[in-house]
N, C-alpha and C. Protein backbone atom coordinates (compact mmCIF):
# COMPACT_ATOMS: atom_id res chain seq x y z
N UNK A 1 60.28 35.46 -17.62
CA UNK A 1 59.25 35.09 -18.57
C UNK A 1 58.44 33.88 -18.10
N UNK A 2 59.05 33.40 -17.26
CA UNK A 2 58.54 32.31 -17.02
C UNK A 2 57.26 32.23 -15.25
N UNK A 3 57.62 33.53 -14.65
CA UNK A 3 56.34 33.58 -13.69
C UNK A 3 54.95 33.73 -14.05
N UNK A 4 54.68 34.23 -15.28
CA UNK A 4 53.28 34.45 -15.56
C UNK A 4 52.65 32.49 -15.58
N UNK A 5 53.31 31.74 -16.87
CA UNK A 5 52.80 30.51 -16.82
C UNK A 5 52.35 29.61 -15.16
N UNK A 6 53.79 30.12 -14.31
CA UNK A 6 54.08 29.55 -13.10
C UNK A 6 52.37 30.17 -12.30
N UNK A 7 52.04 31.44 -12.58
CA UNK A 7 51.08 32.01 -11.50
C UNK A 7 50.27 31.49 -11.95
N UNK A 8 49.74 31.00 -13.06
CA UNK A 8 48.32 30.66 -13.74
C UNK A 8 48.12 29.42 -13.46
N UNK A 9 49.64 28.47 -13.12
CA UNK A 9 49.49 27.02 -12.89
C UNK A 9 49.18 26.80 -11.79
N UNK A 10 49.86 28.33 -10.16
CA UNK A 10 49.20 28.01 -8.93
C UNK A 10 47.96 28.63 -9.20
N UNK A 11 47.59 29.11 -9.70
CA UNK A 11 45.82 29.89 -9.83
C UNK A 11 44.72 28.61 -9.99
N UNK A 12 45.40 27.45 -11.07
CA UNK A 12 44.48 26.52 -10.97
C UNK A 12 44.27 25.47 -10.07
N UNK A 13 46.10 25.16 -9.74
CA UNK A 13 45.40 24.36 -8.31
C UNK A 13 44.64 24.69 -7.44
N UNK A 14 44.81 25.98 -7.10
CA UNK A 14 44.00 26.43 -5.87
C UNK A 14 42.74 26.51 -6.55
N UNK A 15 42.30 26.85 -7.52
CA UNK A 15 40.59 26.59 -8.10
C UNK A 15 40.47 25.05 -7.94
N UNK A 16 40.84 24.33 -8.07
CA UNK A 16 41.22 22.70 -8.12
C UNK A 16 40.42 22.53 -6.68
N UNK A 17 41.61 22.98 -5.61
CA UNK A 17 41.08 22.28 -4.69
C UNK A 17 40.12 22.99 -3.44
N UNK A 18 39.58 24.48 -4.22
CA UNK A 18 38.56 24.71 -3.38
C UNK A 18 37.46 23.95 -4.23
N UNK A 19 37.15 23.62 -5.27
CA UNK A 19 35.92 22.77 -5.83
C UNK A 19 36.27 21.58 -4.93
N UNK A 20 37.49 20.64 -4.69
CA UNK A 20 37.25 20.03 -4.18
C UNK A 20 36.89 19.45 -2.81
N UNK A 21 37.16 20.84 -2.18
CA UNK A 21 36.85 21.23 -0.78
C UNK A 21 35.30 21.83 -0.62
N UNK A 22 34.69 22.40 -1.50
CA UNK A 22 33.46 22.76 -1.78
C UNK A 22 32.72 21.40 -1.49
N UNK A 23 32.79 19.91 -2.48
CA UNK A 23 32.22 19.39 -2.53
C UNK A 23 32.92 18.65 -1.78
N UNK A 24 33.23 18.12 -0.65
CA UNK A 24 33.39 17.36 0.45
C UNK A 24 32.68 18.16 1.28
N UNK A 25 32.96 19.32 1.40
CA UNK A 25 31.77 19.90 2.58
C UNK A 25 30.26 19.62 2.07
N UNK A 26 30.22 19.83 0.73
CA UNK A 26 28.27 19.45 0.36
C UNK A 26 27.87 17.58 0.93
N UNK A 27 29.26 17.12 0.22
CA UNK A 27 29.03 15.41 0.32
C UNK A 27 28.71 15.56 2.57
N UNK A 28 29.75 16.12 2.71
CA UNK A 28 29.38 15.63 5.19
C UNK A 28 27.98 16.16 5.52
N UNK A 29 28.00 17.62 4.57
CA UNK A 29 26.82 18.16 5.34
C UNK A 29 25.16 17.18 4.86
N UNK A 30 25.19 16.70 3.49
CA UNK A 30 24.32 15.83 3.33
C UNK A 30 24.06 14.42 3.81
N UNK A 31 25.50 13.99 4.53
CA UNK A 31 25.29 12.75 4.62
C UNK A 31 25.41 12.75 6.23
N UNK A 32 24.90 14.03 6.80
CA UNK A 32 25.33 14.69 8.39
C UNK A 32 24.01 14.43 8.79
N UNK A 33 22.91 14.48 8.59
CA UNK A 33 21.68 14.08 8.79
C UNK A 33 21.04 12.16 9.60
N UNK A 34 21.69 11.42 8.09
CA UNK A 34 21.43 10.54 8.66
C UNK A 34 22.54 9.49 9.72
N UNK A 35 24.01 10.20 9.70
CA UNK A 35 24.84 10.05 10.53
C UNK A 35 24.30 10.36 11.84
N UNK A 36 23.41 11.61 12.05
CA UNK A 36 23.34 12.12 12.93
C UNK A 36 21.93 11.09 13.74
N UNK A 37 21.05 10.74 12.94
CA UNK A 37 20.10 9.77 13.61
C UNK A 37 20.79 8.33 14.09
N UNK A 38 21.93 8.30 13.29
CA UNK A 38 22.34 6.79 13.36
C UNK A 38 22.90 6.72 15.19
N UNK A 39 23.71 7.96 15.15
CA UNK A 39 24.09 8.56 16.33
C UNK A 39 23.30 8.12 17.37
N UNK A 40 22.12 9.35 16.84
CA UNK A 40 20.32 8.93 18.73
C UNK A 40 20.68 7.70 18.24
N UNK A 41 20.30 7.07 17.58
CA UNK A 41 19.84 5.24 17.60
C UNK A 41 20.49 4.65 18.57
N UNK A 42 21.90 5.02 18.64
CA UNK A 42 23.11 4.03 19.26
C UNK A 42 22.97 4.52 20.77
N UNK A 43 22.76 6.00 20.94
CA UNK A 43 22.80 6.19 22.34
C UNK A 43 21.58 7.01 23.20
N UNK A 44 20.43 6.53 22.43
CA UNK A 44 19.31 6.63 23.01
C UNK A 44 18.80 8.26 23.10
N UNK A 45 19.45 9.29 22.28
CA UNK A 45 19.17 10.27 22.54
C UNK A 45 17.79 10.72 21.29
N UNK A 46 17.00 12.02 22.30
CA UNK A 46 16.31 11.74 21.04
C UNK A 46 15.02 11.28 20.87
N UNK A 47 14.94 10.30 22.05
CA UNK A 47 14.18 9.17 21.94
C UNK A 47 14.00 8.37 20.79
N UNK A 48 15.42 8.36 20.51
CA UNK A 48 15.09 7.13 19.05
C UNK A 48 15.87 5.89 20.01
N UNK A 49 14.53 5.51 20.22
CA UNK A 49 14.54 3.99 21.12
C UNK A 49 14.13 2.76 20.35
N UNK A 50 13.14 3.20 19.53
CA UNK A 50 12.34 2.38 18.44
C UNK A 50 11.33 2.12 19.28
N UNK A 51 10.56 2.48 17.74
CA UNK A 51 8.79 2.57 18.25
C UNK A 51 8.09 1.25 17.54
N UNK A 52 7.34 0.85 18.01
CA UNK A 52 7.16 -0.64 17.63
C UNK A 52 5.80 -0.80 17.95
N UNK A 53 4.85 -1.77 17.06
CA UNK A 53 3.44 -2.15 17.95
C UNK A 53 3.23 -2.69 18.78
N UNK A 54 2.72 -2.95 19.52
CA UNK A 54 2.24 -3.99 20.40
C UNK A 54 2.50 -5.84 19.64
N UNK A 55 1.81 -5.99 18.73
CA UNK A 55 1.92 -6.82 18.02
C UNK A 55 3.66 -7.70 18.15
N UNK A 56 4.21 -6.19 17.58
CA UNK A 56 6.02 -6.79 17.08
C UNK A 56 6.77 -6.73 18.57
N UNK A 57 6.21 -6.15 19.54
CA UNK A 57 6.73 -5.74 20.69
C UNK A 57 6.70 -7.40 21.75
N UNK A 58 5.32 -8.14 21.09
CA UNK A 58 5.51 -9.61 21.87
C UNK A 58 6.66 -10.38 22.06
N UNK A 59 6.82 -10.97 22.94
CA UNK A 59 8.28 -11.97 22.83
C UNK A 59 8.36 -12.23 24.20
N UNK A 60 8.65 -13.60 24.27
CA UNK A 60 9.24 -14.33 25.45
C UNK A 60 9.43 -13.04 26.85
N UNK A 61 8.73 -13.91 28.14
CA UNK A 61 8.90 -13.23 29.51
C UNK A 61 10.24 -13.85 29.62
N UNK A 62 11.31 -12.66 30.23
CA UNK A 62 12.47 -13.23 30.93
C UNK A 62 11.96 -13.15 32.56
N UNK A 63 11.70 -14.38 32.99
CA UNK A 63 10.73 -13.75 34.15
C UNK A 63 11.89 -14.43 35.44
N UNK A 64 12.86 -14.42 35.19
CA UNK A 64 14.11 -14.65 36.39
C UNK A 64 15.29 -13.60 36.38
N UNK A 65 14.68 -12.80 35.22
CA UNK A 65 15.40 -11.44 35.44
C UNK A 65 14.35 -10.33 35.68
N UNK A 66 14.96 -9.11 36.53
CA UNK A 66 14.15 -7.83 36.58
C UNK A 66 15.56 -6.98 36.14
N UNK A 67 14.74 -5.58 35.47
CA UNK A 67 15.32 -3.87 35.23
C UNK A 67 14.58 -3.17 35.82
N UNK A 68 15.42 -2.66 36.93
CA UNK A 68 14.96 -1.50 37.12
C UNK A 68 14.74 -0.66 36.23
N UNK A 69 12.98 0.58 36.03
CA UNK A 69 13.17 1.38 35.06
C UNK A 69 12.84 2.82 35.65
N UNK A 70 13.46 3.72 35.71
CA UNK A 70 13.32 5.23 36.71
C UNK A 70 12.76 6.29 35.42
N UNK A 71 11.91 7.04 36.27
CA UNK A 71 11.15 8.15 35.26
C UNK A 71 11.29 9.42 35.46
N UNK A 72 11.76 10.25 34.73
CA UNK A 72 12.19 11.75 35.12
C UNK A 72 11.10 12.92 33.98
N UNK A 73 11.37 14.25 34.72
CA UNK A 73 10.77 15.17 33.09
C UNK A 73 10.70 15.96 33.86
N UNK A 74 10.26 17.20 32.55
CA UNK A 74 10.66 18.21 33.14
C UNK A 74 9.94 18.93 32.15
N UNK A 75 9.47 20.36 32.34
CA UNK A 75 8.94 21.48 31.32
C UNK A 75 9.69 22.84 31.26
N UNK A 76 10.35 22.60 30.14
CA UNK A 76 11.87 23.83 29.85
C UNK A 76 10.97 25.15 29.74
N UNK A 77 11.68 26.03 30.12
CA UNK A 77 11.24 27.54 29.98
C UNK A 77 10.79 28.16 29.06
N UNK A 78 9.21 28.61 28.89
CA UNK A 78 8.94 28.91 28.02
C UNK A 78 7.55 28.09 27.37
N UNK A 79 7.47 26.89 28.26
CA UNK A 79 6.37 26.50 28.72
C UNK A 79 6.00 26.33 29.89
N UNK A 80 4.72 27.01 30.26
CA UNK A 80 4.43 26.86 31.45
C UNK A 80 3.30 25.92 31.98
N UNK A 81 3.69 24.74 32.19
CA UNK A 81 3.11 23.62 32.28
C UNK A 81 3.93 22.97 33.44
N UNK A 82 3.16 22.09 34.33
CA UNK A 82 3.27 21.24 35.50
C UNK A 82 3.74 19.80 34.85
N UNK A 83 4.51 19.22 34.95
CA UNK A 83 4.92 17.90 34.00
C UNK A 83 6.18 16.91 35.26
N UNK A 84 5.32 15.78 35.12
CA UNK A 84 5.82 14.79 35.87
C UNK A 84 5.30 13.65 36.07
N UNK A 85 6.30 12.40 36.24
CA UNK A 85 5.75 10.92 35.68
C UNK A 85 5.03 10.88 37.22
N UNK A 86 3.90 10.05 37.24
CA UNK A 86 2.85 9.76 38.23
C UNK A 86 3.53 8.16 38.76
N UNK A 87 4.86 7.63 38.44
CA UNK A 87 5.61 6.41 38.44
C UNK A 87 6.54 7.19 38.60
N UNK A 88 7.63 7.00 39.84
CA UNK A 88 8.97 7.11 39.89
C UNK A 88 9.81 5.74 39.35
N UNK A 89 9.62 4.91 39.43
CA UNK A 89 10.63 4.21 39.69
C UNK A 89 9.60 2.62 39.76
N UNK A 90 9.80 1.63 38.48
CA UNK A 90 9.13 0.11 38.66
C UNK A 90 10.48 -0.74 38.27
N UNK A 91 9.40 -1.94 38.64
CA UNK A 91 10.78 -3.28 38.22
C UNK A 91 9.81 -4.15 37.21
N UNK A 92 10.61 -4.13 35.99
CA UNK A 92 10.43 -5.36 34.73
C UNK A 92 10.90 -5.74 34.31
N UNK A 93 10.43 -7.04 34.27
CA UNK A 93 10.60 -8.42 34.04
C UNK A 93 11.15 -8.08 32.04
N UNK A 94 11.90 -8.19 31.50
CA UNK A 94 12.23 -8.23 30.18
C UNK A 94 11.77 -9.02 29.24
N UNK A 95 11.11 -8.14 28.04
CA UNK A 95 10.00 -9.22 27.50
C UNK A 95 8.18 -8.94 27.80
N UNK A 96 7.97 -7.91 28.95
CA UNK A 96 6.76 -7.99 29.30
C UNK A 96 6.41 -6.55 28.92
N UNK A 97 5.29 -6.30 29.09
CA UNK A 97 4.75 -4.87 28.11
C UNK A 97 4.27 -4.21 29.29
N UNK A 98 4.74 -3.19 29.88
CA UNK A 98 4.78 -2.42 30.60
C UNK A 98 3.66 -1.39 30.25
N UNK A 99 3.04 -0.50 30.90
CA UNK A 99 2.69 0.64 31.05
C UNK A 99 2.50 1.59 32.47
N UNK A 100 3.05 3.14 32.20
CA UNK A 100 3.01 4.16 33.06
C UNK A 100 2.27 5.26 32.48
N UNK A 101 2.23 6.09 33.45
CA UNK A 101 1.70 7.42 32.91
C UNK A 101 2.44 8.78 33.57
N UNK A 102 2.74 10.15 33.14
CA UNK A 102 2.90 11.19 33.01
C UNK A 102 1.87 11.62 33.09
N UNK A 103 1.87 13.07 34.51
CA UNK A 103 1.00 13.83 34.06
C UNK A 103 1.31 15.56 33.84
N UNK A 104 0.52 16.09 33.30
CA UNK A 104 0.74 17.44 32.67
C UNK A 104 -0.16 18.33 32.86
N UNK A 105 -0.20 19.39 33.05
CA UNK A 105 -0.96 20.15 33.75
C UNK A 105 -0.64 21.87 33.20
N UNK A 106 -1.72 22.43 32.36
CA UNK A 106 -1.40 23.73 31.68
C UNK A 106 -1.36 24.63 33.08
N UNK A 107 -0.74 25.37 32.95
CA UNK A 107 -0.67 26.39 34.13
C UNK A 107 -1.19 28.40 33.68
N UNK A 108 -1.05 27.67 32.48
CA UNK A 108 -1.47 29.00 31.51
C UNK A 108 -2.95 29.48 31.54
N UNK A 109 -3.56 30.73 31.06
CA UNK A 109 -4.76 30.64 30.39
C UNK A 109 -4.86 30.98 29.44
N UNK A 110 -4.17 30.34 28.65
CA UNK A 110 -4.27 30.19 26.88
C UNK A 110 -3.75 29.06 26.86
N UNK A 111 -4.36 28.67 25.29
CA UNK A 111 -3.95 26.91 25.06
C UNK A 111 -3.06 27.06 24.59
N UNK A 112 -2.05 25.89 24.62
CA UNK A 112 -0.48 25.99 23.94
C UNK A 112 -0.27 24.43 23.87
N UNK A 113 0.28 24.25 22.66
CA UNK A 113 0.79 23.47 22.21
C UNK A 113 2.39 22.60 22.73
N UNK A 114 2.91 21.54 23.38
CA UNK A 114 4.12 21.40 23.45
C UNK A 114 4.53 20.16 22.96
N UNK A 115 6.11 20.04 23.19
CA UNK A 115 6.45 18.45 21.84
C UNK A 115 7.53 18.11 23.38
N UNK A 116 6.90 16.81 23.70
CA UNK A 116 8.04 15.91 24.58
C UNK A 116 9.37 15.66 23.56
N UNK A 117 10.64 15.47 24.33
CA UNK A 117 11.53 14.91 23.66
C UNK A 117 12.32 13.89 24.47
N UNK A 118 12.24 12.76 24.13
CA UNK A 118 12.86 12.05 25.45
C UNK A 118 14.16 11.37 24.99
N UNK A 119 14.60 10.90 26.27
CA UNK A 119 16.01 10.39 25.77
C UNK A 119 16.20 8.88 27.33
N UNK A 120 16.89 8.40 26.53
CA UNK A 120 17.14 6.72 27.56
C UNK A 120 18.64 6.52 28.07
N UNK A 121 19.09 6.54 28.98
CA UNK A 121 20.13 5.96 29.55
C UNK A 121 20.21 4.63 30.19
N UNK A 122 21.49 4.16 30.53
CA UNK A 122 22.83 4.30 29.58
C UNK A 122 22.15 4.43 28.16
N UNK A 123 22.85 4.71 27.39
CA UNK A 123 22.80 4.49 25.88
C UNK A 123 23.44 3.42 25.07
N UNK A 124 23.23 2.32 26.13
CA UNK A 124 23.91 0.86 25.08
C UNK A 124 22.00 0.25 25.15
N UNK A 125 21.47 0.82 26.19
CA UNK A 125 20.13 -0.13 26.50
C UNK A 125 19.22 0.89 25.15
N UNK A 126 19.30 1.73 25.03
CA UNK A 126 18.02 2.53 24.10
C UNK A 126 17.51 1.57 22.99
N UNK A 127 18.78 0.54 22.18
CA UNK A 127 18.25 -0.46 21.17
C UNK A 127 16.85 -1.22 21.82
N UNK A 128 17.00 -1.61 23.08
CA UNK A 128 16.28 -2.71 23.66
C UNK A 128 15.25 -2.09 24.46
N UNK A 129 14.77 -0.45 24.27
CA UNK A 129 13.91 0.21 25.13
C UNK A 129 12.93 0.61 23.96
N UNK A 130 11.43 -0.35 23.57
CA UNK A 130 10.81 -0.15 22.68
C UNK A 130 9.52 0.58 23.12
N UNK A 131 9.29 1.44 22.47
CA UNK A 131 7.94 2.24 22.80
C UNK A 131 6.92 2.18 22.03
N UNK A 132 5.79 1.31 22.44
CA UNK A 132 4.25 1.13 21.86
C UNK A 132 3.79 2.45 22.15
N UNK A 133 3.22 3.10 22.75
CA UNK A 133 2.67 4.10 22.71
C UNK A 133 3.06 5.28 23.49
N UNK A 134 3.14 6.61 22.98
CA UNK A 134 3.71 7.22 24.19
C UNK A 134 3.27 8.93 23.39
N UNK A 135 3.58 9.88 24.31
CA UNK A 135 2.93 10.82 24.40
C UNK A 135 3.48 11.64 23.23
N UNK A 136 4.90 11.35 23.43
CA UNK A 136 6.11 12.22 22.61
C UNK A 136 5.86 11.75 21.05
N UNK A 137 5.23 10.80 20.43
CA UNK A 137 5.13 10.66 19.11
C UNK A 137 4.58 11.87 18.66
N UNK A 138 3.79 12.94 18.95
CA UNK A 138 2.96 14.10 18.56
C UNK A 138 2.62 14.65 19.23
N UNK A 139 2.84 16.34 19.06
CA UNK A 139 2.16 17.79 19.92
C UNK A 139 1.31 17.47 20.65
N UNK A 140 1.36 17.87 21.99
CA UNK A 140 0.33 17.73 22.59
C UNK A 140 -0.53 19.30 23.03
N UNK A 141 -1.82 19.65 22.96
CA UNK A 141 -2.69 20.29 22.82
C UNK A 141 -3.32 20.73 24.11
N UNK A 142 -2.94 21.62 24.85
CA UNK A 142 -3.70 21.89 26.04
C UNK A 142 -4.52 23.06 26.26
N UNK A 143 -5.39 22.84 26.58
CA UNK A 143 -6.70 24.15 26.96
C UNK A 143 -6.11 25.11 28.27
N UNK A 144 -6.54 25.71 28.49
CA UNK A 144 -6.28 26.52 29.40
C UNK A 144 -6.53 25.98 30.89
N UNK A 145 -5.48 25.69 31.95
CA UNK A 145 -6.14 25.06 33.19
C UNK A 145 -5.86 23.61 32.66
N UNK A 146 -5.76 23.00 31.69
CA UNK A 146 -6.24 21.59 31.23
C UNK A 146 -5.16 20.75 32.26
N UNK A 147 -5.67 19.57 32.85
CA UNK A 147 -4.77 18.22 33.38
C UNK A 147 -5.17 17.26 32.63
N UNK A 148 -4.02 16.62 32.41
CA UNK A 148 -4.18 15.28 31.44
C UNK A 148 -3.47 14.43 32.24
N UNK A 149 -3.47 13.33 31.71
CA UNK A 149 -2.40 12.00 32.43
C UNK A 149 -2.44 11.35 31.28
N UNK A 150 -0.85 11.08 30.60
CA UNK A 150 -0.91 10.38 29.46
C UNK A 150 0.15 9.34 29.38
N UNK A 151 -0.63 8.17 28.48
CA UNK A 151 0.18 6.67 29.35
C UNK A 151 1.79 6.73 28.08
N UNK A 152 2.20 5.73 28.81
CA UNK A 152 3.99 5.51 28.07
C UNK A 152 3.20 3.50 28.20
N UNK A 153 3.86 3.30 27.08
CA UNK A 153 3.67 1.60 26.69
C UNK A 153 4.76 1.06 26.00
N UNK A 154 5.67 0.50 27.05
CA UNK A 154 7.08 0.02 26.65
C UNK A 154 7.37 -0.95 27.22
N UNK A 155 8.44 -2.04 26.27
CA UNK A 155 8.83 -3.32 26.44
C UNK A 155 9.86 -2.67 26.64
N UNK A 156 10.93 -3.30 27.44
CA UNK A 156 12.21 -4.02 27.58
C UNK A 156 12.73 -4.82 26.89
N UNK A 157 13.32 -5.07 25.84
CA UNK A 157 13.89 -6.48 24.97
C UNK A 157 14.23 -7.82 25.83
N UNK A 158 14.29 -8.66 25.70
CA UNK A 158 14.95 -9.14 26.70
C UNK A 158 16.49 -9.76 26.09
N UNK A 159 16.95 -8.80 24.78
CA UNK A 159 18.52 -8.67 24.60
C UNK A 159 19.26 -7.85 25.68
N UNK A 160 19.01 -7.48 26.03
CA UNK A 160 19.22 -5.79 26.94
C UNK A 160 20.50 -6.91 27.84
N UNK A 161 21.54 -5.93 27.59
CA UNK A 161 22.90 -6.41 28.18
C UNK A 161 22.62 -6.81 29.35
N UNK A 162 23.03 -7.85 29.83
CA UNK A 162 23.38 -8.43 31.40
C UNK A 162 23.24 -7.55 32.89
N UNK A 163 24.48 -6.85 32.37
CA UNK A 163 24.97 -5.95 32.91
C UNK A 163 24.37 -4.67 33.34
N UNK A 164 23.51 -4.29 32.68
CA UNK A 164 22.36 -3.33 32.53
C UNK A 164 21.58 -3.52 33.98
N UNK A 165 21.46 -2.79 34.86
CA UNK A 165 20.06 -3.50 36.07
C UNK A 165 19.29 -1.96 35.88
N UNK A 166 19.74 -0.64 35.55
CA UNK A 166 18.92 0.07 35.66
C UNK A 166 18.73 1.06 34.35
N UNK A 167 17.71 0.88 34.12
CA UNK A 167 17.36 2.53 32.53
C UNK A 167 16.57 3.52 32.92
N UNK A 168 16.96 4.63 32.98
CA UNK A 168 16.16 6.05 33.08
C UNK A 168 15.58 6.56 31.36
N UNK A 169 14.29 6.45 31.53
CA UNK A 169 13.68 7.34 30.48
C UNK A 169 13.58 8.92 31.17
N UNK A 170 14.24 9.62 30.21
CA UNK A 170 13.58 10.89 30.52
C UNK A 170 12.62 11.99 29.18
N UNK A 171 12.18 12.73 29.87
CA UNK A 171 11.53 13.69 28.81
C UNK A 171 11.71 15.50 29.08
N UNK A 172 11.52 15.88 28.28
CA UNK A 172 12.04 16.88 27.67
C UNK A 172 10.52 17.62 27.43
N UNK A 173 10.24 18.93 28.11
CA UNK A 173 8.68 19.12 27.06
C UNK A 173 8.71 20.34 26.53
N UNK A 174 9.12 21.06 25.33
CA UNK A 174 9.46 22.49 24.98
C UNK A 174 7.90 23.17 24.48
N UNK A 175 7.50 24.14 24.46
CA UNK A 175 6.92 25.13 23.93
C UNK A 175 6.95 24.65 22.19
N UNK A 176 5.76 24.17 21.32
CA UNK A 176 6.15 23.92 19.78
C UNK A 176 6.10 25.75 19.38
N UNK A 177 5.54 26.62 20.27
CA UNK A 177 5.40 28.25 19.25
C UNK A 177 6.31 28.53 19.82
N UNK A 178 7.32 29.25 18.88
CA UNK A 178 8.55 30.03 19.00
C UNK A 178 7.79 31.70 19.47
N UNK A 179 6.83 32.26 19.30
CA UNK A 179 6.41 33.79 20.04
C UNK A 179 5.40 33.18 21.43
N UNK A 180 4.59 31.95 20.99
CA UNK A 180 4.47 31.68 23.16
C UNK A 180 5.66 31.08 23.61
N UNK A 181 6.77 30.62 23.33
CA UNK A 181 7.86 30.15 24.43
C UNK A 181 8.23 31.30 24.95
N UNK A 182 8.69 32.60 23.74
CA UNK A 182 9.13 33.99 24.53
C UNK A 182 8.91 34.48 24.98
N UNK A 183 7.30 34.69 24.90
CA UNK A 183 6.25 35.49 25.87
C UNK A 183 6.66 34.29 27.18
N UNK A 184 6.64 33.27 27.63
CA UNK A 184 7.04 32.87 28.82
C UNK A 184 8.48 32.85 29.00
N UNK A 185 9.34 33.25 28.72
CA UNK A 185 10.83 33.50 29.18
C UNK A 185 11.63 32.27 28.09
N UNK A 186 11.07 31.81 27.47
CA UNK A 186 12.30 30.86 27.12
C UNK A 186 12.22 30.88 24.84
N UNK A 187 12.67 29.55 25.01
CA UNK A 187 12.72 29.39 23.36
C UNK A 187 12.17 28.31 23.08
N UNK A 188 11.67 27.94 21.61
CA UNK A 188 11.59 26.69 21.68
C UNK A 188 12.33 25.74 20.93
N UNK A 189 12.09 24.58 20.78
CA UNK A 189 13.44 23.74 20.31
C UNK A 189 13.16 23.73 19.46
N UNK A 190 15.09 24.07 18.69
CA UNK A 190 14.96 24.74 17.11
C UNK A 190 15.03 23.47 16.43
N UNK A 191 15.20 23.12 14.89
CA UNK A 191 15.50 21.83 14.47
C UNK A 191 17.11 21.46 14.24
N UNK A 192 17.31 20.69 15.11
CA UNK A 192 18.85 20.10 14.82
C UNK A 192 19.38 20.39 16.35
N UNK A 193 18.55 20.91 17.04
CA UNK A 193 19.23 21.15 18.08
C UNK A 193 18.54 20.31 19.70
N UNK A 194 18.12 18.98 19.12
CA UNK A 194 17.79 18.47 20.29
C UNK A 194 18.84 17.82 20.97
N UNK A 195 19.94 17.69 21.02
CA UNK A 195 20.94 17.53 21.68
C UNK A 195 21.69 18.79 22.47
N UNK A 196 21.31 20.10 22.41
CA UNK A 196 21.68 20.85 22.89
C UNK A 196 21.88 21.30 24.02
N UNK A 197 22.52 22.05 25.06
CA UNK A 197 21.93 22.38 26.38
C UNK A 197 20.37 23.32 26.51
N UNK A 198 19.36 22.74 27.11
CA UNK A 198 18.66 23.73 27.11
C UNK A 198 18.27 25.19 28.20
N UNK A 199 17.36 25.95 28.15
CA UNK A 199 17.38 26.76 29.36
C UNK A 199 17.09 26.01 30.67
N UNK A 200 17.23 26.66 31.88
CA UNK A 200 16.76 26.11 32.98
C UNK A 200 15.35 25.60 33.36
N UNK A 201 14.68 24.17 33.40
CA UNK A 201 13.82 24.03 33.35
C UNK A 201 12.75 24.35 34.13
N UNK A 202 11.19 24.47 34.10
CA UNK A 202 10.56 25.65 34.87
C UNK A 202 9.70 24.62 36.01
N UNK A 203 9.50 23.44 35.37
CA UNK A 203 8.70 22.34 36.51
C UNK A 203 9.68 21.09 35.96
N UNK A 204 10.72 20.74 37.33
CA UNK A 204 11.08 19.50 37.47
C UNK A 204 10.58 18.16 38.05
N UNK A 205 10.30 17.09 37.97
CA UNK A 205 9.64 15.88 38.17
C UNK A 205 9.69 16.01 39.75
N UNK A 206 8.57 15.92 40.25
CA UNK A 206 8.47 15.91 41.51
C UNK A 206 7.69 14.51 41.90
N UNK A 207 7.61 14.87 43.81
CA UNK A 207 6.83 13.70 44.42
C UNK A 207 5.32 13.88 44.36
């Protein structure tokens, strides 16, 4: 007589603790977002380096120290574009406002749209790698045949660990249309997945 009460009492724990398993998964997956930026912040992925004006970007020359700063990129499959920094490789002084340029080059004859995504190594320096102006804030728009050269405007902090002598910026340039990336062999980058592996890229940074 006594299993019916017994089954109804395990019937409710287990209702018990899938609600409460329900809502721990709603509480990670909502609070998975800005965990997940806090994440780029700390290790430069992302390009969440911090974007800053010119203005806030002023501050003291460390002018008895130099960083090496190295420039890479690349145009993932699926855009077919020529992409590479016109700067391999400078030395700055920390504290001083730098500028380089990237250039890009449609290879297509149709215009297509693509979105840089860049990312900074090591990832203890990305806090102290500030970007005034740069290409990757917004789509960039190319005509058919089109060459551009477009500048990067970045300080160095001059917090930037000791230890630190060299930072690689790199970039990332995907296809923004998901039916032109396919029509050129590839995909384009979905949302949430810029940390991902991507396809094999189609123009790597050359000389």
């Amino acid at each position: 007589m006594t299993a019916r009460p017994n089954v109804h009492k395990a019937n409710r724990r287990l209702a018990i603790k899938l609600v409460v398993v329900t809502v721990a998964m709603f509480g990670f997956g909502y609070g998975l977002s800005p965990m997940y930026d806090l994440m780029c912040t700390a290790f430069g992925l992302n390009g969440k380096t911090g974007r800053v004006t010119e203005q806030a970007a002023e501050q003291p020359v460390d002018a008895n120290r130099t960083v090496t700063v190295e420039f890479t990129g690349l145009a993932t499959s699926g855009l077919p574009w020529e992409f590479r920094p016109l700067t391999k490789k400078i030395e700055v002084h920390p504290g001083k406002i730098m500028e380089v340029k990237y250039l890009v080059h449609n290879l297509a004859q149709e215009e297509i749209t693509g979105q840089a995504v860049p990312s900074v190594a090591p990832g203890v320096s990305a806090i102290h790698f500030k970007k005034i102006e740069c290409f990757c804030f917004t789509q960039q728009t190319l005509k058919p045949g089109e060459t551009r050269e477009m500048p990067v405007r970045f300080v160095v902090d001059a917090g930037l660990d000791k230890d630190v002598h060299t930072i690689t910026l790199s970039y990332s340039f995907f296809n923004a249309n998901k039916a032109s990336a396919k029509k050129y062999g590839g995909e384009t980058m979905a949302h949430g997945e810029e940390h991902a592996p991507h396809a094999h890229p189609a123009t790597v940074s050359g000389g």
